[in-house]
Structures are given as C-alpha cells and as structure tokens.
N, C-alpha and C. Protein backbone atom coordinates (compact mmCIF):
# COMPACT_ATOMS: atom_id res chain seq x y z
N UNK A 1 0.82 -1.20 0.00
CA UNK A 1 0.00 0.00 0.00
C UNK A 1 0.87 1.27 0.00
N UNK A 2 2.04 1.06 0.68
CA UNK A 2 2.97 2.39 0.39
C UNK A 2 3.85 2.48 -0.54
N UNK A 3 3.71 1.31 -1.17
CA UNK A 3 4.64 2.00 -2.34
C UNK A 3 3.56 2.37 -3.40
N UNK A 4 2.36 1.68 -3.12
CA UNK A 4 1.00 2.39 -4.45
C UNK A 4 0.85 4.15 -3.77
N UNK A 5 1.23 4.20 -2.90
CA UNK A 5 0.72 5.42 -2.67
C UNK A 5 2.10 6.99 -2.56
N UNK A 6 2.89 5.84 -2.76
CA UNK A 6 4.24 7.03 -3.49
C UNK A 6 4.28 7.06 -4.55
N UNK A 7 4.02 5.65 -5.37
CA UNK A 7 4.03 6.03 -6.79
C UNK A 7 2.69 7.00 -7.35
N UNK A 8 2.24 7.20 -6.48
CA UNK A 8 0.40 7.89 -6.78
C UNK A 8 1.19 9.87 -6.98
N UNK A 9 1.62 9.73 -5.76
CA UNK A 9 2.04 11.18 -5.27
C UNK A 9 3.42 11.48 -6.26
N UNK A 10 4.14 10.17 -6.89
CA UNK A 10 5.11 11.26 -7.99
C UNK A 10 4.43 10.87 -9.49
N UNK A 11 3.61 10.37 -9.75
CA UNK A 11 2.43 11.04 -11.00
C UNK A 11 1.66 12.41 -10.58
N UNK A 12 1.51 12.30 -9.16
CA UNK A 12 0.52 13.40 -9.12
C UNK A 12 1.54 14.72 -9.43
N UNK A 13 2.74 14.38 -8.90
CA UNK A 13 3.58 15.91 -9.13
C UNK A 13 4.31 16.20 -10.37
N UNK A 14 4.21 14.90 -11.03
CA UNK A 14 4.87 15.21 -12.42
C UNK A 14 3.49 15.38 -13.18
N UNK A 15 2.26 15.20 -13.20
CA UNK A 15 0.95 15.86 -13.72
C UNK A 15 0.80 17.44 -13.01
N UNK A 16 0.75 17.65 -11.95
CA UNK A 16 0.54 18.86 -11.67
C UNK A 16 1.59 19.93 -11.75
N UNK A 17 2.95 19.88 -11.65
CA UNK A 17 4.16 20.40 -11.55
C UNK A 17 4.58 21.09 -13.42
N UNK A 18 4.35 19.91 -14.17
CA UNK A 18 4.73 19.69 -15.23
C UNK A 18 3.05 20.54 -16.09
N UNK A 19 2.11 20.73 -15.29
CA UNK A 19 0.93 21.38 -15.70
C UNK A 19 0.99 22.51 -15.24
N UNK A 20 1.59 23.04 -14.59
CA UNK A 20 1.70 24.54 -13.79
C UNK A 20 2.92 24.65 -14.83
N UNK A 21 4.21 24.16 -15.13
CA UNK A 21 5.04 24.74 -16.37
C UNK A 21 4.20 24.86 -17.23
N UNK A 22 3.91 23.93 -17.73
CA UNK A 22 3.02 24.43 -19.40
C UNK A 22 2.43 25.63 -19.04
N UNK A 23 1.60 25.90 -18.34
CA UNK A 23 0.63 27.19 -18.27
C UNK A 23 1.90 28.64 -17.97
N UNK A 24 2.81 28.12 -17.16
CA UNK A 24 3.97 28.93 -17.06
C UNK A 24 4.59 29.43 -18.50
N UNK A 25 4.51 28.30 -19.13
CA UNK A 25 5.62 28.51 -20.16
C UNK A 25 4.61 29.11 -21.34
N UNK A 26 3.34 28.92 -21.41
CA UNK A 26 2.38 29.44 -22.55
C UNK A 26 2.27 30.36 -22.43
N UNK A 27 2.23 31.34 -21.28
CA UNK A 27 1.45 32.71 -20.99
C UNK A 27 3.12 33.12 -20.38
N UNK A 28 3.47 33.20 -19.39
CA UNK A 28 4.43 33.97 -19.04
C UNK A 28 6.15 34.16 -20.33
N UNK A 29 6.18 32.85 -20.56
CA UNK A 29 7.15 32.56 -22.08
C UNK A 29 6.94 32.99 -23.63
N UNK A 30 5.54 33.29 -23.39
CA UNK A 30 4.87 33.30 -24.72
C UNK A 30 4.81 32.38 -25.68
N UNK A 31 4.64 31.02 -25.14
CA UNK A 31 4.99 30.08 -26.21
C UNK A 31 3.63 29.63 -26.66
N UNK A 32 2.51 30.58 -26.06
CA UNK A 32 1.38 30.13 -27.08
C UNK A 32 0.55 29.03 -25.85
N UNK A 33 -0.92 29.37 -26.67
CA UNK A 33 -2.49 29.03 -25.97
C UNK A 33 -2.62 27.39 -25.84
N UNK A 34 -1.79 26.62 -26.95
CA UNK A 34 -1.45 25.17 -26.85
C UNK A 34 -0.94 24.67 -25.97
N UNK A 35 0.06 25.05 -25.13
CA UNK A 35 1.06 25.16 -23.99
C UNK A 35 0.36 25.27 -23.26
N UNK A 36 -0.52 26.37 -22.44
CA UNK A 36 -1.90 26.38 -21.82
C UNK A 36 -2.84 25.19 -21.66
N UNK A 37 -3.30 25.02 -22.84
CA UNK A 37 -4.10 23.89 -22.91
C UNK A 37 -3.96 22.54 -22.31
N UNK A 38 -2.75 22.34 -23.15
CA UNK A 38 -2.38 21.15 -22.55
C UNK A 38 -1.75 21.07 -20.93
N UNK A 39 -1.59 22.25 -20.42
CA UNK A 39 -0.86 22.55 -19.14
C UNK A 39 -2.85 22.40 -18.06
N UNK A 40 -3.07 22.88 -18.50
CA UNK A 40 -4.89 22.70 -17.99
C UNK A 40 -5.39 21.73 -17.94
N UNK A 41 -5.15 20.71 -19.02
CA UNK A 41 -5.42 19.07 -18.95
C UNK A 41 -5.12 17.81 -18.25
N UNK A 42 -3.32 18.19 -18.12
CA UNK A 42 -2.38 17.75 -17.15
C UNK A 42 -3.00 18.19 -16.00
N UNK A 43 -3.44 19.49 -15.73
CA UNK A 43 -3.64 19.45 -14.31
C UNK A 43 -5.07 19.35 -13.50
N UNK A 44 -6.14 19.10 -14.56
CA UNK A 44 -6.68 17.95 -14.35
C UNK A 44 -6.66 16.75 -14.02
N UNK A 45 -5.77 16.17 -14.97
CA UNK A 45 -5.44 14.57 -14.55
C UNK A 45 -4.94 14.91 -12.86
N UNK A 46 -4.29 15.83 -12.60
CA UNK A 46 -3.32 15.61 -11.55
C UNK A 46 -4.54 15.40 -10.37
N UNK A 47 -5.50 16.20 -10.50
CA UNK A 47 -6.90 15.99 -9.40
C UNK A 47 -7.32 14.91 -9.68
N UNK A 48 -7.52 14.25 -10.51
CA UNK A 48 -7.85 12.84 -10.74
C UNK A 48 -7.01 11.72 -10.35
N UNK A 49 -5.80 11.94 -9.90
CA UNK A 49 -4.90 11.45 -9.76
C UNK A 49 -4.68 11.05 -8.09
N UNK A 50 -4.87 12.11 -7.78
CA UNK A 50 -5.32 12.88 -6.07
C UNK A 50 -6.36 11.30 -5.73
N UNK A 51 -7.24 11.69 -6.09
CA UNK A 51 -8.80 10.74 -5.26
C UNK A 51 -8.11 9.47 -5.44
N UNK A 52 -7.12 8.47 -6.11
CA UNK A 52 -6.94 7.10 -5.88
C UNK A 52 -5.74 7.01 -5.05
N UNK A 53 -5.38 7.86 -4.00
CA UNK A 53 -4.71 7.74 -2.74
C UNK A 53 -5.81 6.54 -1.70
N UNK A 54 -4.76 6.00 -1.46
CA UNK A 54 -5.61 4.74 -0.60
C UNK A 54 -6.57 5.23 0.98
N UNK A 55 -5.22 6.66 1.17
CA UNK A 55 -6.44 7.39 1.99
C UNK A 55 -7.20 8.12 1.67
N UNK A 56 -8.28 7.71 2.73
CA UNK A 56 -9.64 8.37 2.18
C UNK A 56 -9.97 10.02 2.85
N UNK A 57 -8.88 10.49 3.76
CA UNK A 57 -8.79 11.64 4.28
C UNK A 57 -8.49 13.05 3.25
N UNK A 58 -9.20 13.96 2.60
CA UNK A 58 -8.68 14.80 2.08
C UNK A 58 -7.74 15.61 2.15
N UNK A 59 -7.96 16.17 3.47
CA UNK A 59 -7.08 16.50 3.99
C UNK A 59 -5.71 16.41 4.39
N UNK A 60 -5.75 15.03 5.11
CA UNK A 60 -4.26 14.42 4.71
C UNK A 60 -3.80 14.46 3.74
N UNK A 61 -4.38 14.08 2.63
CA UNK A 61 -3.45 13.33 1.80
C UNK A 61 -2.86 14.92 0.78
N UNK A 62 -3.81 15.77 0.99
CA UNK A 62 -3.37 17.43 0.15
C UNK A 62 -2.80 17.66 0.54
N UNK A 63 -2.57 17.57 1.86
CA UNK A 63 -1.55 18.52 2.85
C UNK A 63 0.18 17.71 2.65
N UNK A 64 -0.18 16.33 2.87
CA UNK A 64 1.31 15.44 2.41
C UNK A 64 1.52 15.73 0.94
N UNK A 65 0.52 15.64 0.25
CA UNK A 65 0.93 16.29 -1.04
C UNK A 65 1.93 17.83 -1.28
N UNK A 66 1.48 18.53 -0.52
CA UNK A 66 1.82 19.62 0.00
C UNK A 66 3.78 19.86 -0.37
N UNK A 67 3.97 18.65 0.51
CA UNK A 67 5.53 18.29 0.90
C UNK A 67 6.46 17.64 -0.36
N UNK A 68 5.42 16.79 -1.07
CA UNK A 68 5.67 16.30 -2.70
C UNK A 68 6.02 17.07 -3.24
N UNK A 69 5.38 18.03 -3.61
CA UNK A 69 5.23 19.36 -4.61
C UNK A 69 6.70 20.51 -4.48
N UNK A 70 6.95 20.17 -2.93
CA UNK A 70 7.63 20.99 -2.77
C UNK A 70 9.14 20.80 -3.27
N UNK A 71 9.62 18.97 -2.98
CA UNK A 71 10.35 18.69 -3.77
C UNK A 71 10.75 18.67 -4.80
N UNK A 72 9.55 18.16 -5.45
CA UNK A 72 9.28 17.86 -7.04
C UNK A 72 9.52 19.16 -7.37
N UNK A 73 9.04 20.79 -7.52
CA UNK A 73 9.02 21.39 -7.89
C UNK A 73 10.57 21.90 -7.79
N UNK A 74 11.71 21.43 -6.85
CA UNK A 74 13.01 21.83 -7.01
C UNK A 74 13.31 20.53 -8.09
N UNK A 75 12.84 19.73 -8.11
CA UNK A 75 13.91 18.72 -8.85
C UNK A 75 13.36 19.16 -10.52
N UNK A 76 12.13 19.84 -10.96
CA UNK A 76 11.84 20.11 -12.24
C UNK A 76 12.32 21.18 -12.06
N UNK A 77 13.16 22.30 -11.73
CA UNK A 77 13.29 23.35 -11.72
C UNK A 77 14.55 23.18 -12.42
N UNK A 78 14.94 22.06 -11.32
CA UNK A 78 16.63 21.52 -11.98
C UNK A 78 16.68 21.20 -13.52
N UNK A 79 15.27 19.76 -14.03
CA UNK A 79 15.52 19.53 -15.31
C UNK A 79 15.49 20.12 -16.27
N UNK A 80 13.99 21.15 -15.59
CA UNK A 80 13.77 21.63 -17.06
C UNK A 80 14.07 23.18 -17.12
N UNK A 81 14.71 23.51 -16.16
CA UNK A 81 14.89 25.20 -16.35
C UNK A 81 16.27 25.30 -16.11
N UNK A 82 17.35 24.18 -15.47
CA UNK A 82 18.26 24.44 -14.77
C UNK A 82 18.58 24.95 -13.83
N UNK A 83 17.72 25.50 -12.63
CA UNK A 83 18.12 25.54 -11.92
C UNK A 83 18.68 24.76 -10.55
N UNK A 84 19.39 25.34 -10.11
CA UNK A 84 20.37 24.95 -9.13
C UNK A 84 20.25 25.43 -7.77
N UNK A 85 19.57 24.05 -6.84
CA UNK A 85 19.07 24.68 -5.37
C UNK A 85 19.94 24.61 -4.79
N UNK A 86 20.11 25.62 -3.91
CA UNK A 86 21.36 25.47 -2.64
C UNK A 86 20.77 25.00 -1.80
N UNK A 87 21.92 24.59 -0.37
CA UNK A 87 21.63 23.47 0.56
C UNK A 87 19.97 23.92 1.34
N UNK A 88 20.05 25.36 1.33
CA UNK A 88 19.05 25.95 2.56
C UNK A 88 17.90 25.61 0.95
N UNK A 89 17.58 24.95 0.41
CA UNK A 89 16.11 24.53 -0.49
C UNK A 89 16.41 22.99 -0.42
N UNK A 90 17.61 22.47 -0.93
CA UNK A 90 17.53 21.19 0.21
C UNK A 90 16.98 20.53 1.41
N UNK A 91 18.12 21.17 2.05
CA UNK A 91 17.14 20.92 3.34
C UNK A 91 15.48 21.17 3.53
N UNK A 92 15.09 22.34 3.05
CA UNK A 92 13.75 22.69 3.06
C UNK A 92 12.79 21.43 2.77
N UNK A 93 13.59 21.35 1.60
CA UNK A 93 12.66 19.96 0.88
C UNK A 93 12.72 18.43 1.70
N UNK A 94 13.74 18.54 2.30
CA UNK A 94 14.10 16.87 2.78
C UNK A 94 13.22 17.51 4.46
N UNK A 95 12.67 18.50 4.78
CA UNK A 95 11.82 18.37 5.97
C UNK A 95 10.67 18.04 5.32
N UNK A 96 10.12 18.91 4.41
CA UNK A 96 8.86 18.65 3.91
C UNK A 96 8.48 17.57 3.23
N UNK A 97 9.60 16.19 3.22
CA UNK A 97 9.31 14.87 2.89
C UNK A 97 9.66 14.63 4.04
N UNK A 98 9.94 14.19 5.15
CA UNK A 98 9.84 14.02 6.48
C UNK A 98 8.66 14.13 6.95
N UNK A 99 7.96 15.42 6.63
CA UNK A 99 6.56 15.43 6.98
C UNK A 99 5.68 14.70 6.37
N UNK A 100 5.59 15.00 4.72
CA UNK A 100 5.00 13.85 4.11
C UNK A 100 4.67 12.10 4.70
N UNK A 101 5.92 12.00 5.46
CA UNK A 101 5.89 10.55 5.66
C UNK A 101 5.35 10.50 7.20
N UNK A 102 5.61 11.59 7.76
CA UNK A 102 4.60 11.48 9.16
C UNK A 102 3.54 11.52 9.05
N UNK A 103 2.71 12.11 8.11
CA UNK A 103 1.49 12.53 7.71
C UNK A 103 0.42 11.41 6.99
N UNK A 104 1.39 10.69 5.98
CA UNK A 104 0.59 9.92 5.50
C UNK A 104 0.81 8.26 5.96
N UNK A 105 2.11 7.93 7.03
CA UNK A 105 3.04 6.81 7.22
C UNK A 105 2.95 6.16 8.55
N UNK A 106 2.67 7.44 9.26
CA UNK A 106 3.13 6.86 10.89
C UNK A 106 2.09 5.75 10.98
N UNK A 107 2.36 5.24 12.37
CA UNK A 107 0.57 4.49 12.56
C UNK A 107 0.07 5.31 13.43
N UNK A 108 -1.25 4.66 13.40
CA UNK A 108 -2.43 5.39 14.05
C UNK A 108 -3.13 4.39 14.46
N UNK A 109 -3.29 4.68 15.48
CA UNK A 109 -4.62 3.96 16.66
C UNK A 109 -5.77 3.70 15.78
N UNK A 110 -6.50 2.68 15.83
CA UNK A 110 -7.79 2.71 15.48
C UNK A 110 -8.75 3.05 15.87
C-alpha cells in the first residue's frame, strides 16, 4: 500500500508540476495558448490522480501532497529550467518529505 501510494504522489507531481510549467511557459514565455491547454489538462489529470490515494482523508493526503510538490518542484526546476538549489532549499525539501511521511506513514490507533 505504500509504495501504491508514493508512486500515486510522484504522478501526481509530475501531472501537476509539469501542468503549472506548461501554463507557465504558454502565458508567461509566450509560447502560445497550446502550452496552456495542454498545461490545464495535465492538471486535471493531476486531481484525478489525487482521489486514488488509498487514503480516504482529504485532507491528509493534500496537505502530504503539499511536501511532494515541494520537492518535485526543485527537482523540475533543476531539469527543465536548470536551476540549481542550494543546501538551505535542500534541506527545506528533505523536511517537507519528512513530513510527508509522518502525515501519511506513521501508525495510528484505530
């Protein structure tokens, strides 16, 4: 169940991450209303993507998402723009997957 539900959360951030560029790159780049489009579609899927988390908590699982995004969004920053995080966005990121995994990992009482 946890590895269906990591592999859930890095589709969800390479659909939503990779859908916030397109819309980035159509309108702020000027590369045109296609770029958009398809950046709007992707990030659709990415909400669709969201609801087959095995938890059924919304909350949780947006909020651990939360911590995904935050990574993901340095590691596409890296591929596709080049940029280059220093340690203090590192670290940032390796708490907010720390949390992720308290959030969606620890146990819990029944």
């Amino acid at each position: 169940m946890t590895i269906r539900s990591i592999a859930l959360f890095a589709l969800a951030a390479l659909l939503e991450i990779g859908g916030a560029w397109l819309v980035w790159q159509g309108l702020r780049e000027h590369r045109g209303w296609l770029w958009v489009g398809i950046g709007m579609v992707s990030l659709a899927l990415y909400g669709m993507v969201a609801t087959l988390q095995p938890e059924a908590a919304f909350g949780r699982v947006l909020a651990a998402y939360g911590g995904v995004f935050v990574a993901g969004s340095l590691l596409w920053g890296m591929a596709a723009d080049g940029f280059r995080p220093d340690r203090w966005d590192v670290g940032g990121a390796l708490v907010c997957l720390v949390g992720v995994a308290l959030i969606m990992y620890a146990p819990r009482g029944a």
